[in-house]
Each structure stands twice: as structure tokens, then as C-alpha cells.
N, C-alpha and C. Protein backbone atom coordinates (compact mmCIF):
# COMPACT_ATOMS: atom_id res chain seq x y z
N UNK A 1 8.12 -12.24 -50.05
CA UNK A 1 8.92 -13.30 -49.47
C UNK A 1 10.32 -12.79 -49.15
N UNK A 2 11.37 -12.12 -50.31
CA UNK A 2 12.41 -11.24 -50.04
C UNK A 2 12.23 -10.55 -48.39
N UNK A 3 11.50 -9.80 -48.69
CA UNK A 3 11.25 -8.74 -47.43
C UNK A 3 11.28 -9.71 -45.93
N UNK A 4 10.33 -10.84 -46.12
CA UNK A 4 10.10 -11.74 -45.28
C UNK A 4 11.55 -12.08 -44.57
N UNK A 5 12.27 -12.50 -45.45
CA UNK A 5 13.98 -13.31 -44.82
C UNK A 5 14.70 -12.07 -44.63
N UNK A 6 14.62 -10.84 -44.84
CA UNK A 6 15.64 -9.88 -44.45
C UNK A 6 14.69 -9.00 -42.93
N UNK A 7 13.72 -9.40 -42.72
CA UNK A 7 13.12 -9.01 -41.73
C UNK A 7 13.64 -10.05 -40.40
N UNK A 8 13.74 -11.43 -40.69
CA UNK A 8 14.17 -12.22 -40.10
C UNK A 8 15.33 -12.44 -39.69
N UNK A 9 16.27 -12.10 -40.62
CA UNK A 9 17.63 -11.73 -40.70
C UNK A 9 18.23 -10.95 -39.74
N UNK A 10 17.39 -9.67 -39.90
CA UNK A 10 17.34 -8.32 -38.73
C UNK A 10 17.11 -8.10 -37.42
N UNK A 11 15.95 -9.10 -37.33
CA UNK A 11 14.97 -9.61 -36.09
C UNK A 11 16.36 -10.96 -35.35
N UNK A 12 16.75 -11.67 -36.16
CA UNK A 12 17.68 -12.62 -35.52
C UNK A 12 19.41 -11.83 -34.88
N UNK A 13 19.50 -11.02 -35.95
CA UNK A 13 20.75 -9.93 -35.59
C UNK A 13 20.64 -8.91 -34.50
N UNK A 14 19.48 -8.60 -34.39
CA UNK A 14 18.61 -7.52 -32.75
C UNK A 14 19.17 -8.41 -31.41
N UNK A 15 18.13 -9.82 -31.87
CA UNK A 15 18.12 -11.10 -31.01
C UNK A 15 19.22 -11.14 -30.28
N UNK A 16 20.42 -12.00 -31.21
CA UNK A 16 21.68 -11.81 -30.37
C UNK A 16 22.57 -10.66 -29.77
N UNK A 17 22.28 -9.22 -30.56
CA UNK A 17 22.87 -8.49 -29.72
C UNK A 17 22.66 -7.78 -28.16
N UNK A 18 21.70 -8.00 -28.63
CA UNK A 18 20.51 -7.54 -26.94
C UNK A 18 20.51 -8.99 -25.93
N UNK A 19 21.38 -8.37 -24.93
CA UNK A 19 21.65 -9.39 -23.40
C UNK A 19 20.92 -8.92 -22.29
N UNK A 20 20.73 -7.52 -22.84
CA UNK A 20 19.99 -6.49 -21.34
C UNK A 20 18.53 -7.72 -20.75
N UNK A 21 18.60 -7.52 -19.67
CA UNK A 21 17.19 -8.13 -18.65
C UNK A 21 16.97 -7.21 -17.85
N UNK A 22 15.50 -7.11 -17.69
CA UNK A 22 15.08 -6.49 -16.86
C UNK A 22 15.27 -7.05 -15.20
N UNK A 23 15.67 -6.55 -14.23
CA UNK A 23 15.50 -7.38 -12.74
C UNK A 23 14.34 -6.62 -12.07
N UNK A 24 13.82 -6.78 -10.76
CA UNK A 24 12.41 -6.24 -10.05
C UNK A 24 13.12 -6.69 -9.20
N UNK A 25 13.26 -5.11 -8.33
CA UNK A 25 13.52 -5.37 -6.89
C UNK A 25 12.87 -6.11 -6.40
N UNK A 26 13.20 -7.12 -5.26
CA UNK A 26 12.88 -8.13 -4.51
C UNK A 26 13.14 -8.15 -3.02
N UNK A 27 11.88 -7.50 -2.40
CA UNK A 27 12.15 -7.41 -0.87
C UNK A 27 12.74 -8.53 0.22
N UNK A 28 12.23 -10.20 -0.66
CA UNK A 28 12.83 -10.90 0.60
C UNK A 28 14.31 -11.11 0.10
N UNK A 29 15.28 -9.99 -0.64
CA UNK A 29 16.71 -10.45 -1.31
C UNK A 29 17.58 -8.97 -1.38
N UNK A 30 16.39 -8.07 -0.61
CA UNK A 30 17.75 -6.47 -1.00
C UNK A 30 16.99 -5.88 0.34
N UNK A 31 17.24 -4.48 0.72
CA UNK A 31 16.89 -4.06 1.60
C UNK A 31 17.64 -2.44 1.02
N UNK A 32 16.37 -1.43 1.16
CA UNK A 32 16.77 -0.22 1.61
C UNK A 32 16.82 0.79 2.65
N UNK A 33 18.27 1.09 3.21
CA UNK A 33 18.42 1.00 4.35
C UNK A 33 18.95 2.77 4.62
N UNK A 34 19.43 3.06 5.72
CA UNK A 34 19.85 4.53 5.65
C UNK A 34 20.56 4.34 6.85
N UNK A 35 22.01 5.50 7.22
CA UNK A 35 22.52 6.17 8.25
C UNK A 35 22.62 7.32 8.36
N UNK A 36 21.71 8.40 9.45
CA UNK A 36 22.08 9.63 9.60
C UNK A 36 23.08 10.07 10.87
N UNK A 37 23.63 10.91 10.80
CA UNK A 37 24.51 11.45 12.13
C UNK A 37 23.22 12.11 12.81
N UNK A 38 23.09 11.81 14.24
CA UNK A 38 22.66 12.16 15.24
C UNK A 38 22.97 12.98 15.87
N UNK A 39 23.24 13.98 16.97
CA UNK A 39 24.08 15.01 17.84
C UNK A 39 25.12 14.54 17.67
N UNK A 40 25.49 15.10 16.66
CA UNK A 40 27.09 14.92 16.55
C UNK A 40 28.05 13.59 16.93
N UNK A 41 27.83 12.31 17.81
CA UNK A 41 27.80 11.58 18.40
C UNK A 41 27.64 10.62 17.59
N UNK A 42 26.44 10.20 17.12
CA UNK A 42 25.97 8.66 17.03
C UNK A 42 25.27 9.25 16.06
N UNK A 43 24.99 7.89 15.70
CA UNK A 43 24.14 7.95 13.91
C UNK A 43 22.88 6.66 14.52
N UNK A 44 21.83 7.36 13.48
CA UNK A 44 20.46 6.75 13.87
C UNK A 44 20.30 5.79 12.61
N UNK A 45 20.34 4.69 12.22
CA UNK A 45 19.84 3.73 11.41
C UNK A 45 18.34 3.30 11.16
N UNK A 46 18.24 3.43 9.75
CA UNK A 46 16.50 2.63 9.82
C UNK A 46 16.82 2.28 8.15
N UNK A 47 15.25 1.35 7.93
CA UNK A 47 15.14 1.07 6.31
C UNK A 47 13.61 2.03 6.30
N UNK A 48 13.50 1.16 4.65
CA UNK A 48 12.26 1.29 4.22
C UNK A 48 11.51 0.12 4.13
N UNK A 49 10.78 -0.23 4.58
CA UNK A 49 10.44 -1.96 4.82
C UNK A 49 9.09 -2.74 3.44
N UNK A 50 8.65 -1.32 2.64
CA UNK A 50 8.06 -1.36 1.61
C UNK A 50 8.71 -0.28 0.18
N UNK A 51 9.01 -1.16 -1.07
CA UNK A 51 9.34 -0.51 -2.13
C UNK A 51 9.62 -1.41 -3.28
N UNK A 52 9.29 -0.61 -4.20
CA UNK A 52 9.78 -1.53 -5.27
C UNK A 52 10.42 -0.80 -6.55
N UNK A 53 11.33 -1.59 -7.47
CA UNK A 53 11.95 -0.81 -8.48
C UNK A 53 12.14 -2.62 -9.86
N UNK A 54 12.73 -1.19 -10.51
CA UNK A 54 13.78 -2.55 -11.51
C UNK A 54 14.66 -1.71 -12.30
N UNK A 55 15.48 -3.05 -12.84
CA UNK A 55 16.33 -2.38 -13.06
C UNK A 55 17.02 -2.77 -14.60
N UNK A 56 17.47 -2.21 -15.77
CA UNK A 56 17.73 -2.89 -16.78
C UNK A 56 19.41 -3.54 -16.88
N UNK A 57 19.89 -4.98 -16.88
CA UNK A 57 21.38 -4.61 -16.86
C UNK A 57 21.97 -5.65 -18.13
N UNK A 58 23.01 -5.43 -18.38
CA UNK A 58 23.28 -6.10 -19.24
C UNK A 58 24.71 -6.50 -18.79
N UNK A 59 24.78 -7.73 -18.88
CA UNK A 59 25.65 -8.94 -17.90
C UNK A 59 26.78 -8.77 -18.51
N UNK A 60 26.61 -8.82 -19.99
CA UNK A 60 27.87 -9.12 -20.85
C UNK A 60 29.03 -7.58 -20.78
N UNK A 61 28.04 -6.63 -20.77
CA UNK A 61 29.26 -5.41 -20.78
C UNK A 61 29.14 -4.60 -19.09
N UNK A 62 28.45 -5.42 -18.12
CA UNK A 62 27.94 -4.72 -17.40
C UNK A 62 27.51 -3.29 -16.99
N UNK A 63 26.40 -2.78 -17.74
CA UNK A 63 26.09 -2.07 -17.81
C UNK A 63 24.38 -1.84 -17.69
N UNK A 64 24.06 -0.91 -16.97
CA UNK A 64 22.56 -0.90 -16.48
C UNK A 64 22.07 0.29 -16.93
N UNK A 65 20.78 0.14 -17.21
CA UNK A 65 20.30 1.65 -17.50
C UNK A 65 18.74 1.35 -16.77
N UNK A 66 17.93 2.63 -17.21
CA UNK A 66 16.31 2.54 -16.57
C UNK A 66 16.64 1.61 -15.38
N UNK A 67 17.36 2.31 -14.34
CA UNK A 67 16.88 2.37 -12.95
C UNK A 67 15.81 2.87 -12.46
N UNK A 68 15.00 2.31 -11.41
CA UNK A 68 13.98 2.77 -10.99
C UNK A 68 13.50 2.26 -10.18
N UNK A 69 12.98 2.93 -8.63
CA UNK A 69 12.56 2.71 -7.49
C UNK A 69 11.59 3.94 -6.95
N UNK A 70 10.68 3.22 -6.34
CA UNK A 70 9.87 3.78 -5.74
C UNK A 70 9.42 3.68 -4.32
N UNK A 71 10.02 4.36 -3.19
CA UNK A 71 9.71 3.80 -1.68
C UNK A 71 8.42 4.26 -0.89
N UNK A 72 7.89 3.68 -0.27
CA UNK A 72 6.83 3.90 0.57
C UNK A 72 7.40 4.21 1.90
N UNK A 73 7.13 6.24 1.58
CA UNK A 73 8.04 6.70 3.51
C UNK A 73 7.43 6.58 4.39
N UNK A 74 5.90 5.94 4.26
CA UNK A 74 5.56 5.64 5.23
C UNK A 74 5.69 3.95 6.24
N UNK A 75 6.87 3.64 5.33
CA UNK A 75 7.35 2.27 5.85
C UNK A 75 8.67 2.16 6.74
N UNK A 76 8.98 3.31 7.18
CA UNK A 76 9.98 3.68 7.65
C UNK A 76 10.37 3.27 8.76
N UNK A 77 11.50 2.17 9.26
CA UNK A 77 11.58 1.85 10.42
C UNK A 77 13.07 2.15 10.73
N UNK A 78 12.80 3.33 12.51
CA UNK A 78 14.55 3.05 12.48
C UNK A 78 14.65 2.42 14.18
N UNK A 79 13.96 1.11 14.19
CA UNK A 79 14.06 0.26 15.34
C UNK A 79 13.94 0.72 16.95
N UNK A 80 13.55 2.19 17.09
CA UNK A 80 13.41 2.30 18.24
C UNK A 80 12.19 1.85 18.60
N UNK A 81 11.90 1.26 20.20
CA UNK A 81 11.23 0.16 20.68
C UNK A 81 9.19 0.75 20.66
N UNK A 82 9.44 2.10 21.15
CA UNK A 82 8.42 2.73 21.29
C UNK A 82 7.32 3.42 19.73
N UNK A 83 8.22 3.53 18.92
CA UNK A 83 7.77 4.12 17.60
C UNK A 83 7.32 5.71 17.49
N UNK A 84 7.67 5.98 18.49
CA UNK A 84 7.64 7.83 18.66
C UNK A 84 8.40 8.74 17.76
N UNK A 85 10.31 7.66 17.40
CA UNK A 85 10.40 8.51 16.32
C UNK A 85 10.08 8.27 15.10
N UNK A 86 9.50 6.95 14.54
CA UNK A 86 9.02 7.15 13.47
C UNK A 86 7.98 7.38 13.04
N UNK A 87 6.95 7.64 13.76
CA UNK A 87 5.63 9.00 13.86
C UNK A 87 6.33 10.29 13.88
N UNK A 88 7.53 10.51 14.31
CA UNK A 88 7.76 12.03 14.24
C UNK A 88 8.38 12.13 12.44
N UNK A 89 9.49 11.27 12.45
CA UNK A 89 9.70 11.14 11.23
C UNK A 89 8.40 11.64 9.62
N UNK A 90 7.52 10.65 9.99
CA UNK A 90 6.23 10.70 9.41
C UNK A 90 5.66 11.72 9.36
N UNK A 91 6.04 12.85 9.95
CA UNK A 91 5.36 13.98 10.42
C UNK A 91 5.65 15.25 9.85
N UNK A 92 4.94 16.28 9.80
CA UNK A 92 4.76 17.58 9.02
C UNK A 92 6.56 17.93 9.36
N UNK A 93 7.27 17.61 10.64
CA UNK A 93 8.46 18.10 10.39
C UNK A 93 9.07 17.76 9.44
N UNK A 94 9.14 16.53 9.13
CA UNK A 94 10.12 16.14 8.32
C UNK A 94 9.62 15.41 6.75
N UNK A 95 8.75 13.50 6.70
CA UNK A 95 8.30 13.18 5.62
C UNK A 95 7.26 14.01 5.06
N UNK A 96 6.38 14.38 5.85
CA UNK A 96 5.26 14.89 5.80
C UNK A 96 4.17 13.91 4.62
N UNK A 97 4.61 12.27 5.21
CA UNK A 97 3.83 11.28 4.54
C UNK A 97 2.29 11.41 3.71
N UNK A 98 1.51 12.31 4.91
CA UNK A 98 0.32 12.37 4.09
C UNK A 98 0.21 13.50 2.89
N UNK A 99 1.20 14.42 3.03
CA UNK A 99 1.16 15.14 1.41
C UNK A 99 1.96 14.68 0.60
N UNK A 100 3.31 13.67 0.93
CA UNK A 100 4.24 13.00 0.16
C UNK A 100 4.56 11.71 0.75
N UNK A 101 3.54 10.66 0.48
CA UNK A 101 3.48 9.57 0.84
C UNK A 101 4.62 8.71 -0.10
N UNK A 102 5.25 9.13 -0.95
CA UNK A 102 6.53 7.76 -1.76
C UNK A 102 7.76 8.95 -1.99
N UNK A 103 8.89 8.35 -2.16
CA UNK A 103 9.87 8.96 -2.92
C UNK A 103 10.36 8.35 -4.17
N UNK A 104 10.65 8.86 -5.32
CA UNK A 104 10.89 7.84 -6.41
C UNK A 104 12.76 8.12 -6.80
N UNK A 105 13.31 7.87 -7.30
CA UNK A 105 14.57 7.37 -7.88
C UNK A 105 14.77 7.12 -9.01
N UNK A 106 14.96 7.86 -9.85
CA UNK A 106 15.54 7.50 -11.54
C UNK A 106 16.92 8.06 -11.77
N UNK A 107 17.33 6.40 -12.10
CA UNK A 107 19.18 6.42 -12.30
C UNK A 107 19.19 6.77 -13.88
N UNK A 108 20.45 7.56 -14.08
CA UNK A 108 20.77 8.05 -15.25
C UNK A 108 22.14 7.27 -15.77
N UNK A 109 22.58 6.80 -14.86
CA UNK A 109 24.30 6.34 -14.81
C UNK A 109 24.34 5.10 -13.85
N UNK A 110 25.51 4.17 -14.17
CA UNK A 110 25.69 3.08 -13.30
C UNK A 110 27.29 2.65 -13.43
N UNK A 111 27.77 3.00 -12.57
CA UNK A 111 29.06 2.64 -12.42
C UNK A 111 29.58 1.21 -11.94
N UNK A 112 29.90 0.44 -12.35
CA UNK A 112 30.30 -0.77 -11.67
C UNK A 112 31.87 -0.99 -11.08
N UNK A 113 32.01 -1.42 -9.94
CA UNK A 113 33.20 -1.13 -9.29
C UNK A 113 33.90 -2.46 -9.88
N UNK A 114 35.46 -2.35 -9.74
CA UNK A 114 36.39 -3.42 -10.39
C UNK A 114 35.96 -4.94 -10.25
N UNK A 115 35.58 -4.79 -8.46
CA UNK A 115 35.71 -6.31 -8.13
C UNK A 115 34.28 -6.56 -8.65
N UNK A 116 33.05 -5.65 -9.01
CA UNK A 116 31.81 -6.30 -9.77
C UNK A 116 31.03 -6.78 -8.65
N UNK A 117 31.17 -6.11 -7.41
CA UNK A 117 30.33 -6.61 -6.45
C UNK A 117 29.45 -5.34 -6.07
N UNK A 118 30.64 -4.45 -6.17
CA UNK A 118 29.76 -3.28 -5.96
C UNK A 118 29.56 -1.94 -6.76
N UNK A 119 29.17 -0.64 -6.69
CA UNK A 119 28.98 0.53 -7.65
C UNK A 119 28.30 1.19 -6.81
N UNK A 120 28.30 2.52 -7.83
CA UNK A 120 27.13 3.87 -7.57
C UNK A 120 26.09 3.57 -9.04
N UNK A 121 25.07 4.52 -8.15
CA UNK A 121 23.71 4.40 -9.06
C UNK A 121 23.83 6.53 -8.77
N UNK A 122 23.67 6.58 -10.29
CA UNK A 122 23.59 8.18 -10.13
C UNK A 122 22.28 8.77 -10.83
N UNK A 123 21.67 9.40 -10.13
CA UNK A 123 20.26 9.57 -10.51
C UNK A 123 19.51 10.93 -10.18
N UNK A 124 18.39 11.22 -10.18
CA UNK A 124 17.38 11.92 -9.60
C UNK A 124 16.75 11.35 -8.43
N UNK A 125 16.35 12.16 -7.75
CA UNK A 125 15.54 11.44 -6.39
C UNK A 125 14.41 12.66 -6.19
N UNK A 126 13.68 12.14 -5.69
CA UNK A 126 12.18 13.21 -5.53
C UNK A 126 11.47 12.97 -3.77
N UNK A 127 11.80 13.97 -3.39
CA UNK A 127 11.65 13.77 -2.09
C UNK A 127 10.72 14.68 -1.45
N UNK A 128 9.83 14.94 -1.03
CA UNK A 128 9.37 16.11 -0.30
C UNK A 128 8.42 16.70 -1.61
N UNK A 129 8.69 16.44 -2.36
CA UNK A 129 8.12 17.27 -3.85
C UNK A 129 9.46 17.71 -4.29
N UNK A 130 10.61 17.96 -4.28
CA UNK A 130 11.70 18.09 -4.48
C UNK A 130 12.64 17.49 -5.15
N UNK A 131 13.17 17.52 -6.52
CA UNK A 131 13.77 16.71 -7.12
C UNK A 131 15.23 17.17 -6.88
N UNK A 132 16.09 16.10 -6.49
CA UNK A 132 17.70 16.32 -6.65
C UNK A 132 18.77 15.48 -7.02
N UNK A 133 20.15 15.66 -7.64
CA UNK A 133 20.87 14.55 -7.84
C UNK A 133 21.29 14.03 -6.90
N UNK A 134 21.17 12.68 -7.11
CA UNK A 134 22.29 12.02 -5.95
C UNK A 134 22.40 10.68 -6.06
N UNK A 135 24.00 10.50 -5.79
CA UNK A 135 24.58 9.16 -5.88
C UNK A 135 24.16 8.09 -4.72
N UNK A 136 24.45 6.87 -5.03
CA UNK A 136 23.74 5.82 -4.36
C UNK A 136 24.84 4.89 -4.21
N UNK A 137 25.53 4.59 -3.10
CA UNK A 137 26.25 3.20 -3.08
C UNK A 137 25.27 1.88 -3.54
N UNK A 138 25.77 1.25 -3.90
CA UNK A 138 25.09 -0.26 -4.25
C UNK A 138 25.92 -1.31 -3.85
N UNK A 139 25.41 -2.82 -3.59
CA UNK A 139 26.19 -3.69 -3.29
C UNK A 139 24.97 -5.02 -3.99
């Protein structure tokens, strides 16, 4: 019985200190998007129109950990009318979708900016078969 109320005790003291929630990316509420420079000139825009992640954060100290996303490159749209470049995209030059059909994302760090609207997500990314660091604006 002892054991019983100091288990409870412990279990109620866990309880309140833990605020962290998990969130699940939500496609009809975020969007992952990209800008590359083009010939020097102009920059080509597209998203990823399939992916999903989550994310752990905790409201009270704002602070996030176990980031995690996973994109489907074969969802890749960068709005030109014909879809020629995103078949090329898709293609042995560059995604090379059918031997690396997703890219994944695991954040190690989460910075939250003053005004709390926005931050970096600093992580691993796996691309190509290729793992590298790299920071992430967030909003």
C-alpha cells in the first residue's frame, strides 16, 4: 500500500511537469515549399504537395524536440503549365524518385525567434541517399 501512494505521488509529480504535445503535420494548415536561383536572374518556386511529420513542443518553455518529416519527391510541384520540369526534376538528373522516392528530416535543435512567430529547425536531412546538416526557417 506504502509503495502504492509514493508511486502515485511520482506518477502525479511526472503529470504536472510534462506540458510537451506531440503536433502532426497537417497538409490542409502548413505547406512545404522551396526557392531556387535560376540563371542567375530569377528563382524557380515549387512545394511538396505530399508529406508528413510531427513534432514534440512544449508551450510553457517553448521548446521542441523529435522533429520529424518525411516528404514524398515525387510530389513535387513548381507550377509550370506543361509539367516537363517536374518530370525532369523527377529524373535520374536530379531526384532520381524511383531509387529515392522520400526525403526525411530529423531536427536536433529548435530555436524560437523573440516575437514567437517564427525560428530555425536545425537538423539532418537525407536526400539522394545523402545525409546533411541543415537549417530550416519556420513560421
Amino acid at each position: 500500500m506504502h509503495n502504492s501512494i509514493i508511486g502515485f505521488i511520482i506518477f502525479s509529480l511526472i503529470s504536472l511537469t510534462v506540458s510537451s504535445e506531440t503536433y502532426k503535420l497537417d497538409p490542409a494548415h502548413s505547406r512545404i515549399e522551396f526557392k531556387v536561383k535560376h540563371l542567375v536572374f530569377s528563382n524557380v518556386m515549387g512545394v511538396f504537395k505530399s508529406y508528413e511529420g510531427t513534432l514534440d513542443f512544449d508551450t510553457k518553455t517553448m521548446t521542441a524536440s523529435n522533429v520529424w518529416a518525411k516528404i514524398d519527391v515525387k510530389s513535387i510541384d513548381t507550377f509550370e503549365s506543361t509539367g516537363d520540369r517536374d518530370k525532369h526534376l523527377k529524373g535520374s538528373d536530379f531526384f532520381n524518385v524511383d531509387k529515392y522516392p522520400f526525403m526525411e528530416f530529423k531536427g536536433s535543435k529548435v530555436e524560437v525567434g523573440k516575437d514567437k512567430k517564427k525560428g530555425k529547425v536545425f537538423g539532418n536531412l537525407t536526400l539522394h541517399g545523402v545525409t546533411k546538416p541543415v537549417t530550416i526557417d519556420v513560421t
